[in-house]
N, C-alpha and C. Protein backbone atom coordinates (compact mmCIF):
# COMPACT_ATOMS: atom_id res chain seq x y z
N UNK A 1 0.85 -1.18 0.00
CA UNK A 1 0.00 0.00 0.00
C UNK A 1 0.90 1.25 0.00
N UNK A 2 0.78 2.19 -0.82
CA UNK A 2 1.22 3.46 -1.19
C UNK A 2 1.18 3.78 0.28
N UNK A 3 2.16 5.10 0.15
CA UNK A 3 1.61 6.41 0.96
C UNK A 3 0.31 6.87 0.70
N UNK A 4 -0.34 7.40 -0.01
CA UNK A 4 -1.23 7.83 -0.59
C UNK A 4 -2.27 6.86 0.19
N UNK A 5 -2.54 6.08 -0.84
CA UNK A 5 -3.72 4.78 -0.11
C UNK A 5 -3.47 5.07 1.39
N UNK A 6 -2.49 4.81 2.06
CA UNK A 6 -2.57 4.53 3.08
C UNK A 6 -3.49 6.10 4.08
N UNK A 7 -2.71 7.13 3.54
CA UNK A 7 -3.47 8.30 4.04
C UNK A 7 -5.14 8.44 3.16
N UNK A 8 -5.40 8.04 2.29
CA UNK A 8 -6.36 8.05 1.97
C UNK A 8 -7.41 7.24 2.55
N UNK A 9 -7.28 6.17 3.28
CA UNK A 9 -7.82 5.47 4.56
C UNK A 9 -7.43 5.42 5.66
N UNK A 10 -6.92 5.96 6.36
CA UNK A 10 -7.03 6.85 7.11
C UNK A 10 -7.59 8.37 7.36
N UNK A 11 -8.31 8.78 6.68
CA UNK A 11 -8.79 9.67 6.56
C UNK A 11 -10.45 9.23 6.52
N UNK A 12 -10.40 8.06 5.36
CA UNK A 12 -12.02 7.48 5.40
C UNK A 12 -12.10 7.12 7.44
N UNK A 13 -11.48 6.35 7.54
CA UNK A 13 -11.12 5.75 9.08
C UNK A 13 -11.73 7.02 9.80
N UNK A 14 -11.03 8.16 10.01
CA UNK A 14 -11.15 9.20 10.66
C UNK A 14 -12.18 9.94 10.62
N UNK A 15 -12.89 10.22 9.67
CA UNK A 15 -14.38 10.85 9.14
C UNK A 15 -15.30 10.05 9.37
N UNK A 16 -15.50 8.67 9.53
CA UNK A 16 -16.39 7.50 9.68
C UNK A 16 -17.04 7.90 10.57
N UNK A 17 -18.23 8.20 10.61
CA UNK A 17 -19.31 8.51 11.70
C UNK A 17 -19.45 7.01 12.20
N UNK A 18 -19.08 5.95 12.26
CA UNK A 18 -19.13 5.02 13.28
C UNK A 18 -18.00 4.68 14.03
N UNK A 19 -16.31 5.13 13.12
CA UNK A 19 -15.67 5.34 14.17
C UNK A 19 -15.63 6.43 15.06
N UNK A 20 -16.42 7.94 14.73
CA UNK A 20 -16.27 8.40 15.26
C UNK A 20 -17.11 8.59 16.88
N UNK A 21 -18.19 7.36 16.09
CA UNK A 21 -19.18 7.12 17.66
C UNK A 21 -18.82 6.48 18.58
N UNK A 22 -17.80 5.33 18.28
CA UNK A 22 -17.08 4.35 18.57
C UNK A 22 -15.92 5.13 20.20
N UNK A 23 -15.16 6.04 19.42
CA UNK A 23 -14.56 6.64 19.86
C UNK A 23 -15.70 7.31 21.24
N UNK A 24 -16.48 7.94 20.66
CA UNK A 24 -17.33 8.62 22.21
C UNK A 24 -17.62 7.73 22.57
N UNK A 25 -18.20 6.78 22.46
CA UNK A 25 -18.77 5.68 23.26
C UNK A 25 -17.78 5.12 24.34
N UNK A 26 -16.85 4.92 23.96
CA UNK A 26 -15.61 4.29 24.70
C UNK A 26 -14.90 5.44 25.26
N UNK A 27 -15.22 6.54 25.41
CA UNK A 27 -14.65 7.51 25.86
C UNK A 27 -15.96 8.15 26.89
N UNK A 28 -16.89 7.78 27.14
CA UNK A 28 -18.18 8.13 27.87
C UNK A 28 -18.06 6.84 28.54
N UNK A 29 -17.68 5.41 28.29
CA UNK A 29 -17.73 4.70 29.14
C UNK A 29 -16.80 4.74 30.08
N UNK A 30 -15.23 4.52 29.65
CA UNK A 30 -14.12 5.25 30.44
C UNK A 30 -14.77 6.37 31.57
N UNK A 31 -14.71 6.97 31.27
CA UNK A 31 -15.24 8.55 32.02
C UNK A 31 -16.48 7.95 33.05
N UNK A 32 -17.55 7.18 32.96
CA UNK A 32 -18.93 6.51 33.41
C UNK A 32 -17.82 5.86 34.66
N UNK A 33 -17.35 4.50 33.90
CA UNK A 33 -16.24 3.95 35.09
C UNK A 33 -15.06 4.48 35.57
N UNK A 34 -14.43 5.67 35.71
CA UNK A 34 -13.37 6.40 36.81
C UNK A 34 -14.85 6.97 37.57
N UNK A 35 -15.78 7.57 37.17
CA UNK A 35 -16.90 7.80 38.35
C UNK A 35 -16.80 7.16 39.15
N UNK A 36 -17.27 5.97 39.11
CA UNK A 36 -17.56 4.65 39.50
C UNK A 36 -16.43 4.43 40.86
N UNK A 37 -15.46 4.42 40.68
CA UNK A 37 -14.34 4.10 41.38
C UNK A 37 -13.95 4.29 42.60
N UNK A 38 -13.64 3.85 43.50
CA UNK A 38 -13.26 4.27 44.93
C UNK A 38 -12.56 5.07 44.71
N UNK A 39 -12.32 6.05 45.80
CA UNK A 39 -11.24 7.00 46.45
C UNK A 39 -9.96 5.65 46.24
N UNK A 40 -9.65 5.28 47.05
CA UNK A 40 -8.74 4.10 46.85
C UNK A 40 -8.28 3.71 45.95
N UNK A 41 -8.62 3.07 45.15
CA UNK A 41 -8.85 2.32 43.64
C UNK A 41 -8.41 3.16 42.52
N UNK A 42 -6.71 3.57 42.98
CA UNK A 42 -6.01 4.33 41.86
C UNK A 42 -5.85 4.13 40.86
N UNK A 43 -5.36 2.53 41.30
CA UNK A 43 -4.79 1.74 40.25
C UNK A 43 -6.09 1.38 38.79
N UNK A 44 -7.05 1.21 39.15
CA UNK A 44 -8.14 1.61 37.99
C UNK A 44 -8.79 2.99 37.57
N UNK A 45 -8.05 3.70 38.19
CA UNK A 45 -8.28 5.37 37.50
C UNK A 45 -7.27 5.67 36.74
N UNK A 46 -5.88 4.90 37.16
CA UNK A 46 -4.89 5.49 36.25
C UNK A 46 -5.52 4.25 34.81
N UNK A 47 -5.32 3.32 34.87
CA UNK A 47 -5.67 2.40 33.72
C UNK A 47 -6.50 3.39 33.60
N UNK A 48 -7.89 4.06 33.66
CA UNK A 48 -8.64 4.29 32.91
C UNK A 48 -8.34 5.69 31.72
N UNK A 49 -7.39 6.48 33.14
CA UNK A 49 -6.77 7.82 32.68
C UNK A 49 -6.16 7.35 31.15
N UNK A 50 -5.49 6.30 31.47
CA UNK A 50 -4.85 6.15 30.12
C UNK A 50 -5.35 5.51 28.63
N UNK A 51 -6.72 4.57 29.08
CA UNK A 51 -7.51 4.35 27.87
C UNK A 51 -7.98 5.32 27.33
N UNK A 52 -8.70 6.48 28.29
CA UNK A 52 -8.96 7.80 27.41
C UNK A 52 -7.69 8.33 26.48
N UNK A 53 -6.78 8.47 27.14
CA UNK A 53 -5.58 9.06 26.31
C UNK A 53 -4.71 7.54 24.77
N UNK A 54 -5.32 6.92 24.96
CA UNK A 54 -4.92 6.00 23.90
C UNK A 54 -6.16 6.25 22.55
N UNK A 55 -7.28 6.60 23.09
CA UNK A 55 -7.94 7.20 21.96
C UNK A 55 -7.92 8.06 21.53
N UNK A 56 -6.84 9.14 22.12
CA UNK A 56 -6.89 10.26 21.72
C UNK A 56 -5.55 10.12 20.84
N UNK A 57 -4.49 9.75 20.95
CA UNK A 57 -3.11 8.85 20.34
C UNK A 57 -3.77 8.38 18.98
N UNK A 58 -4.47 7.06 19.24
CA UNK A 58 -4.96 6.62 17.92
C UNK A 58 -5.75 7.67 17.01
N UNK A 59 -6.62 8.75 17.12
CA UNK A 59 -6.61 9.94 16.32
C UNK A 59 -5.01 10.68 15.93
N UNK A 60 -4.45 10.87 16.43
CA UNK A 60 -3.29 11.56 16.28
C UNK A 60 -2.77 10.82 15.53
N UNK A 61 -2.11 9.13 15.51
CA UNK A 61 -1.67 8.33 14.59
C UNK A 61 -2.25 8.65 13.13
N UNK A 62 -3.59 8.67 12.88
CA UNK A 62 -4.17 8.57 11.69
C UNK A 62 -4.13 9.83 11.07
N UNK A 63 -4.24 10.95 11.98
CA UNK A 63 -3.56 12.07 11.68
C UNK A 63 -2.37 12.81 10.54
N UNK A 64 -1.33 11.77 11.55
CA UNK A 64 -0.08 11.77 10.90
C UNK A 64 0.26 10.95 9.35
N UNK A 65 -0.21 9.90 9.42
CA UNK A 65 -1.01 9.00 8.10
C UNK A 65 -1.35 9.88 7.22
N UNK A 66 -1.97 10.44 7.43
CA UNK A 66 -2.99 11.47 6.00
C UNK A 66 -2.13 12.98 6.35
N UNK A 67 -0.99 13.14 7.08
CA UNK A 67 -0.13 14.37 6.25
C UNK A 67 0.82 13.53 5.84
N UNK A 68 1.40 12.37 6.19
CA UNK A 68 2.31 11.92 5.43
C UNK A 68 2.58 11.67 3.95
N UNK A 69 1.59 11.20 4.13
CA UNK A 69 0.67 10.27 2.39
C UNK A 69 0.52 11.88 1.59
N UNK A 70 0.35 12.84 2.44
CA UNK A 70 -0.32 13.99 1.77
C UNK A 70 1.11 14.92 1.24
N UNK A 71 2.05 15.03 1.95
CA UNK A 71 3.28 15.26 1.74
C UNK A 71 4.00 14.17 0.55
N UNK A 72 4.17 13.20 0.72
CA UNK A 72 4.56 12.28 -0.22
C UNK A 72 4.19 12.99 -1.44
N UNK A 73 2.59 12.70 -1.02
CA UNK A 73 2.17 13.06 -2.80
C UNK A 73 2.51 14.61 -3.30
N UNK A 74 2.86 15.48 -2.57
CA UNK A 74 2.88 16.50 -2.87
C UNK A 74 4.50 16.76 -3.48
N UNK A 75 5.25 15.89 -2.82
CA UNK A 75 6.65 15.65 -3.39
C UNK A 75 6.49 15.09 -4.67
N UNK A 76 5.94 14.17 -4.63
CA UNK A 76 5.76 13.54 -6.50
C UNK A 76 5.71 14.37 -7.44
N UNK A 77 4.52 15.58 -6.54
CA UNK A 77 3.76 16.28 -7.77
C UNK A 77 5.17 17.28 -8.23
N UNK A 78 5.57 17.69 -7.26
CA UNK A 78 7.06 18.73 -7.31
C UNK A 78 8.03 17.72 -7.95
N UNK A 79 8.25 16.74 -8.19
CA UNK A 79 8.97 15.99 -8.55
C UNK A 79 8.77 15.74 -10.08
N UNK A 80 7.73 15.81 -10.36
CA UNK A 80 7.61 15.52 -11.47
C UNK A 80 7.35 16.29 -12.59
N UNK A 81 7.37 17.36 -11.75
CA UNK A 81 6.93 18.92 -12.47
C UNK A 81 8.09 19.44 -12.49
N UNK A 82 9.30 19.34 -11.67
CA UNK A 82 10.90 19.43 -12.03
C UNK A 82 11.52 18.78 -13.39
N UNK A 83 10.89 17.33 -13.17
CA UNK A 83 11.30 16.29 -14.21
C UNK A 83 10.61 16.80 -15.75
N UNK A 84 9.42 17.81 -15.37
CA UNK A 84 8.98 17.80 -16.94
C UNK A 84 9.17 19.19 -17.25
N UNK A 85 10.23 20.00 -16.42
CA UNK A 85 10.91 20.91 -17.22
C UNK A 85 11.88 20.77 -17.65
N UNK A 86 12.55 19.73 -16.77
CA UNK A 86 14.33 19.18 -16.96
C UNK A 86 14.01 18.78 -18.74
N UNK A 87 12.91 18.10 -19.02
CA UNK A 87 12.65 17.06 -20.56
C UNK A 87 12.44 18.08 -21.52
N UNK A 88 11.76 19.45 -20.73
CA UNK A 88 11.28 20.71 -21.77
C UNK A 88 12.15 21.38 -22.56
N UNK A 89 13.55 21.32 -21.30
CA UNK A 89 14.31 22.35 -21.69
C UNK A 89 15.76 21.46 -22.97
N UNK A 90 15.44 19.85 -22.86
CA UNK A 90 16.28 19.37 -23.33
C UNK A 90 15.93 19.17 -25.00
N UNK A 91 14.56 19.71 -25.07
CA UNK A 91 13.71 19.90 -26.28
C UNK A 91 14.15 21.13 -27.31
């Protein structure tokens, strides 16, 4: 899979109104259970502290995906628009 492809799904990924429900859902449940939790019971607030912040990571990953792919392609395009003056001028 290209750069390209690859940022180009990731981007479908990211816009998906079911991942993006996915994401609240699991981020309202998180949040539902640290409520939940004893005073005591750190050790399942930090786990939880950090499932919220792993969904927020996995946005950021896919993020980076679709400027990468997006940069790539934007190098091609400069790349190849160098290459078809280099051919112009040898004309």
């Amino acid at each position: 899979m290209t750069p390209q492809e690859r940022a180009s799904e990731a981007k479908r990924i990211l816009e998906s109104e079911v991942f993006k429900r996915a994401l609240d859902e699991l981020e309202m449940r998180y949040l539902d259970e640290w409520r939940a939790t004893f005073p005591e019971d750190t050790d399942a607030r930090e786990r939880l502290f950090v499932a919220v912040n792993v969904l927020d990571e996995v946005q950021r990953h896919l993020r980076i995906i679709i400027e990468s792919g997006t940069l790539t392609h934007d190098r091609l395009v400069r790349v190849n628009a160098w290459r078809s003056t280099k051919n112009d001028d040898k004309l």
